[in-house]
C-alpha atoms as a PDB file:
ATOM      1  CA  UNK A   1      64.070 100.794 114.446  1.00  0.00           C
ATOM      2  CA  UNK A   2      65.106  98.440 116.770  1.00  0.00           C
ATOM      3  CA  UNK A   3      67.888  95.619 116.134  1.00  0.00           C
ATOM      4  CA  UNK A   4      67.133  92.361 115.538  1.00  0.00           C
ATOM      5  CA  UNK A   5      69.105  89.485 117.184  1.00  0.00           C
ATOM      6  CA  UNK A   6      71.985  88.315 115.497  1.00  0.00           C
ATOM      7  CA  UNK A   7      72.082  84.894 116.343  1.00  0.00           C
ATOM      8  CA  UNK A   8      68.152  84.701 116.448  1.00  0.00           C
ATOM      9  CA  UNK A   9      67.880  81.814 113.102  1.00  0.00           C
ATOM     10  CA  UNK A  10      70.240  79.918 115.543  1.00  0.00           C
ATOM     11  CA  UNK A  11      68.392  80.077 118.736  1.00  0.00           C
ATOM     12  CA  UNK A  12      64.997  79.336 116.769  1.00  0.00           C
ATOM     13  CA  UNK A  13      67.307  76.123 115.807  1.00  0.00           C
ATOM     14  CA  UNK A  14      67.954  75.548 119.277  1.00  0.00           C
ATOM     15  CA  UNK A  15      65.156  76.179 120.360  1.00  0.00           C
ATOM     16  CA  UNK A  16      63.475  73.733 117.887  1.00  0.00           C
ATOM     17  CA  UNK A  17      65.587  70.542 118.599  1.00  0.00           C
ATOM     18  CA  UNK A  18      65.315  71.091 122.335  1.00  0.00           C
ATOM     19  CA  UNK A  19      60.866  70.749 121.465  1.00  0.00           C
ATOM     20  CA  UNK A  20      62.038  67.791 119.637  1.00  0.00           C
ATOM     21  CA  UNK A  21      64.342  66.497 122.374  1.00  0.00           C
ATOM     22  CA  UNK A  22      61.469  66.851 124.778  1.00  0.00           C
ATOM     23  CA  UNK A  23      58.880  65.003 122.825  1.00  0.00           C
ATOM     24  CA  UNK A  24      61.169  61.908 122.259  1.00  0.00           C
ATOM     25  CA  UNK A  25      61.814  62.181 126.113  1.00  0.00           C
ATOM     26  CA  UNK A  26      58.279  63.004 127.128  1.00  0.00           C
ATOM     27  CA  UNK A  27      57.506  59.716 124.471  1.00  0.00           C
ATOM     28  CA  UNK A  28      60.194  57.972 126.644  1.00  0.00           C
ATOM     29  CA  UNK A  29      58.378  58.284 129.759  1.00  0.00           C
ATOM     30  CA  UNK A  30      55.319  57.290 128.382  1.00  0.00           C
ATOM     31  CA  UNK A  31      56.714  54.290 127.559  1.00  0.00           C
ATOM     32  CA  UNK A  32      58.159  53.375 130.791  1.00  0.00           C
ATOM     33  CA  UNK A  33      55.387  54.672 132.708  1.00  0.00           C
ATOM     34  CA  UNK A  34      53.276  52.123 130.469  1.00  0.00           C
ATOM     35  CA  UNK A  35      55.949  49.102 131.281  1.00  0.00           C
ATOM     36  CA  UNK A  36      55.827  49.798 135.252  1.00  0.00           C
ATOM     37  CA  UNK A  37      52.358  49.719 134.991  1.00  0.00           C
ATOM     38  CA  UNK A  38      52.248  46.746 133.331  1.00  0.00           C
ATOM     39  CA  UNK A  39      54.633  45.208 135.592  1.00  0.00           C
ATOM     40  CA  UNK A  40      52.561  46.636 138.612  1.00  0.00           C
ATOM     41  CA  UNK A  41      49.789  44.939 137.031  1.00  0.00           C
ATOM     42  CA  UNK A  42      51.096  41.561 137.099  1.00  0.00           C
ATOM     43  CA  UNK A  43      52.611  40.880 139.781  1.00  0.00           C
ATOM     44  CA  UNK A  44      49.522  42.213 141.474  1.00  0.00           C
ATOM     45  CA  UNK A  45      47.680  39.200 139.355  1.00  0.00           C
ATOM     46  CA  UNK A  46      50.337  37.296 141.019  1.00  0.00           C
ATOM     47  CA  UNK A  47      50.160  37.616 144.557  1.00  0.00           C
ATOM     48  CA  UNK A  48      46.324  37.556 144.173  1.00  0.00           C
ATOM     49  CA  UNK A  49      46.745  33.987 142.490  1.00  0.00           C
ATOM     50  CA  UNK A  50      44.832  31.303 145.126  1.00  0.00           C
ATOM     51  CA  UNK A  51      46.749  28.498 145.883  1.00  0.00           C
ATOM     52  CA  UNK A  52      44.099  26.454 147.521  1.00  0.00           C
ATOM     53  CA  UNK A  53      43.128  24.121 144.719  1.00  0.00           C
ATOM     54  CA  UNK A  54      39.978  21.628 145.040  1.00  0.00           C
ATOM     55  CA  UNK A  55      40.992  19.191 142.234  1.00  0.00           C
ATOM     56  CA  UNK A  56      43.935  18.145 140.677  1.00  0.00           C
ATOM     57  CA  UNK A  57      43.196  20.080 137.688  1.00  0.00           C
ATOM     58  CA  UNK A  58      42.731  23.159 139.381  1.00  0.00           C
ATOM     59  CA  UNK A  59      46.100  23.032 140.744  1.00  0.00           C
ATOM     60  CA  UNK A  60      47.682  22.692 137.647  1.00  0.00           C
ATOM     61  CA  UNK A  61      45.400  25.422 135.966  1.00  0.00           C
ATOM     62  CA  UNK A  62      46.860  27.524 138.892  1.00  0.00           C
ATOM     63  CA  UNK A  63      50.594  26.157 138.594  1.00  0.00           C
ATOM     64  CA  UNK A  64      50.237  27.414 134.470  1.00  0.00           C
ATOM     65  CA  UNK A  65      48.414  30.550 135.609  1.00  0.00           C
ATOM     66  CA  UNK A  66      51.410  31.380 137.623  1.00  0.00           C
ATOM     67  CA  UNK A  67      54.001  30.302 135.418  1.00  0.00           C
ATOM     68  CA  UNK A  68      52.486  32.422 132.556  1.00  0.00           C
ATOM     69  CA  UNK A  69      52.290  35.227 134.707  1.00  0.00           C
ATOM     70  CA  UNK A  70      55.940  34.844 136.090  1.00  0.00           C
ATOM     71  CA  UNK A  71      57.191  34.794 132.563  1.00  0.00           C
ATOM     72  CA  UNK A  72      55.212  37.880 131.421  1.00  0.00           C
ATOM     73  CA  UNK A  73      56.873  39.449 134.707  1.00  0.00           C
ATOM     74  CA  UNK A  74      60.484  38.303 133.730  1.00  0.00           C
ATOM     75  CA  UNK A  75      59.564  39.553 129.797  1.00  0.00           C
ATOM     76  CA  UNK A  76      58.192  42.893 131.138  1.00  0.00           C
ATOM     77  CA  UNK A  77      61.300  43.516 132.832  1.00  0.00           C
ATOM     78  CA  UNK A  78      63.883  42.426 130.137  1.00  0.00           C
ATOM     79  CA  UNK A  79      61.771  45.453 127.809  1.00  0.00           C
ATOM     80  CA  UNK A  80      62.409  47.528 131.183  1.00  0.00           C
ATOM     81  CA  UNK A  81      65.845  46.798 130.988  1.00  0.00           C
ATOM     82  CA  UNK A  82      65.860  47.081 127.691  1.00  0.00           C
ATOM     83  CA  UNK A  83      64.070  50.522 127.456  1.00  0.00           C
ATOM     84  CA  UNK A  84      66.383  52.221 130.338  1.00  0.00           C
ATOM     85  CA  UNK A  85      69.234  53.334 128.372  1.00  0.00           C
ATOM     86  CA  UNK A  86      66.671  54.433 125.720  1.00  0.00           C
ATOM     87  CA  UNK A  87      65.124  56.770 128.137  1.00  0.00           C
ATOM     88  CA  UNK A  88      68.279  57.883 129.874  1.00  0.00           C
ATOM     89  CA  UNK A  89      69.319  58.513 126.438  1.00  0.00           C
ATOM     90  CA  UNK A  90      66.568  60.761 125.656  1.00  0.00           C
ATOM     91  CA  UNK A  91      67.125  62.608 129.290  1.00  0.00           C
ATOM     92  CA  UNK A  92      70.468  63.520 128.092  1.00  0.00           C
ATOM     93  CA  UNK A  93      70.064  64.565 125.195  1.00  0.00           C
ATOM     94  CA  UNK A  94      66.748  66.990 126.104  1.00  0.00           C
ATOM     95  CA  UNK A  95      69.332  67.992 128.428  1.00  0.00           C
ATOM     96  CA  UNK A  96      72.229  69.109 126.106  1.00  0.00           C
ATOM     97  CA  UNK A  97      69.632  70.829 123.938  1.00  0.00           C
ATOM     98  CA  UNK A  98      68.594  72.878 127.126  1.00  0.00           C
ATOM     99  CA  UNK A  99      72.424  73.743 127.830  1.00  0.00           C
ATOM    100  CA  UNK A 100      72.753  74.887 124.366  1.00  0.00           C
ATOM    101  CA  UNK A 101      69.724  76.603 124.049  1.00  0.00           C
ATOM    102  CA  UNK A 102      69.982  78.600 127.628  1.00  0.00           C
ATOM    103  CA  UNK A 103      73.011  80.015 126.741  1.00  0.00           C
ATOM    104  CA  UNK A 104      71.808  81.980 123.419  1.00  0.00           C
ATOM    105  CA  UNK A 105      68.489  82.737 125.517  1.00  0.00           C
ATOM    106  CA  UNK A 106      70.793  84.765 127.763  1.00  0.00           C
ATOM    107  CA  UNK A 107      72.473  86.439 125.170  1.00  0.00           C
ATOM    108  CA  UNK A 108      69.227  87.480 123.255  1.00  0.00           C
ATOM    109  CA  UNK A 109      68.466  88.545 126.629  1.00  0.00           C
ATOM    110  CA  UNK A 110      71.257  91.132 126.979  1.00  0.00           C
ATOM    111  CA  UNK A 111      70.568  92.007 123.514  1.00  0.00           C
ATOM    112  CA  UNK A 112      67.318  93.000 124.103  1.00  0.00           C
ATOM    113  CA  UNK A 113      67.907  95.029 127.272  1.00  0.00           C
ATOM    114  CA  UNK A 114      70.813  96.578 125.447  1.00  0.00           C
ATOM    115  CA  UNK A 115      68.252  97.848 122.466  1.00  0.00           C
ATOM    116  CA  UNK A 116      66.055  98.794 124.944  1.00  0.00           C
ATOM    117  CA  UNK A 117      68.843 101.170 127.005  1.00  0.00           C
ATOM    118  CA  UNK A 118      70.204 102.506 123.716  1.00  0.00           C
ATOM    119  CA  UNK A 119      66.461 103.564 122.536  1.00  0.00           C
ATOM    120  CA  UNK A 120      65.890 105.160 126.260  1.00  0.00           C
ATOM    121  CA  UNK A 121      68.977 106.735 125.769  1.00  0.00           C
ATOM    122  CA  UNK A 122      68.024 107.878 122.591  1.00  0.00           C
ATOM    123  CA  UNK A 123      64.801 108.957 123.602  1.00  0.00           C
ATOM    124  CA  UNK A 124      66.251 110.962 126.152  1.00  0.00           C
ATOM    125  CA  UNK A 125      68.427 112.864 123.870  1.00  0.00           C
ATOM    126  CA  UNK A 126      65.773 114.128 122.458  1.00  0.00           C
ATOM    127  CA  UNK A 127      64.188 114.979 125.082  1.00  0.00           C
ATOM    128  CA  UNK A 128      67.177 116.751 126.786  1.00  0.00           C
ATOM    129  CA  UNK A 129      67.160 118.814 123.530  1.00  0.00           C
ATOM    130  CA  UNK A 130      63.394 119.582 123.258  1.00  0.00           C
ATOM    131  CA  UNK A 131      63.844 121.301 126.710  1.00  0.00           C
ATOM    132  CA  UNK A 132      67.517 122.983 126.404  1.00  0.00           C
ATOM    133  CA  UNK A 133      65.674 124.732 122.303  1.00  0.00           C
ATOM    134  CA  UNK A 134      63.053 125.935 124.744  1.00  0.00           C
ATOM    135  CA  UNK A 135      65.053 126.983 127.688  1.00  0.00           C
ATOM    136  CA  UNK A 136      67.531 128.936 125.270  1.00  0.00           C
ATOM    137  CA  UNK A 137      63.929 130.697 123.559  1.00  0.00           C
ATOM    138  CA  UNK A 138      62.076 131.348 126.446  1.00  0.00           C
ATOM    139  CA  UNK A 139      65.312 133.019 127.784  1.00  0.00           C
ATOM    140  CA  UNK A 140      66.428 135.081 124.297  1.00  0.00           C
ATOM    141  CA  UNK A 141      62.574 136.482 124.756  1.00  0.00           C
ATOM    142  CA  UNK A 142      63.448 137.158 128.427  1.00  0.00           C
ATOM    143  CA  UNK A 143      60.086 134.978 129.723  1.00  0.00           C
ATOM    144  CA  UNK A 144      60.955 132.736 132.589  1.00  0.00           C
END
């Protein structure tokens, strides 16, 4: 029977928080993927803005227009700002989960190659002594 891993209920733990430390950081991206885009969004509504105005009234419809769009743009990039150490946060600690994870996937690793060397080993034992019983037979009866 072959030996199980001792530290495996740890690595599943490890293994576990660094899923959950990639969801929050996958989540993370998401989010700032949806702010730049947002941001991309606007101040494409921005530069697309006319400013040839017919009427007084226009020109003031476009002076608001802008205005409301600049201060979506500045709000857009406070939550940027805002959302940075948030997603560097999550980067880390996906990260550290990783680092602590790779190193018991190495040992299970070297576990596993060592149960697999012991039960060749094993296996070739027997083996060795299946052929030496019938080497030491087929000589006492003097076949070849």
């Amino acid at each position: 029977m072959a030996r199980i891993f001792p530290l495996a209920g740890l690595l599943r733990l490890r293994q576990t928080q660094q899923e959950q430390t990639a969801s929050d950081l996958a989540i993370a991206n998401a989010r700032a993927h949806e702010i730049n885009s947002k941001q991309d969004r606007v101040r494409l509504a921005l530069s697309n803005v006319s400013s040839q105005a017919a009427s007084t009234s226009v020109l003031y419809a476009v002076a608001a227009a802008r205005a409301s769009s600049q201060s979506m743009l500045a709000e857009l990039d406070a939550l940027d700002c805002d959302h940075r150490p948030v997603l560097d946060g999550a980067a880390r600690a996906f990260t550290e989960a990783r680092a602590r994870s790779t190193g018991l996937e190495k040992l299970e690793s070297k576990h596993s190659a060592e149960v697999v060397a012991e039960e060749l080993h094993a296996e070739q034992v027997a083996l060795d002594e299946i052929a030496s019983v019938g080497w030491h037979r087929r000589k006492e009866e003097g076949t070849p």
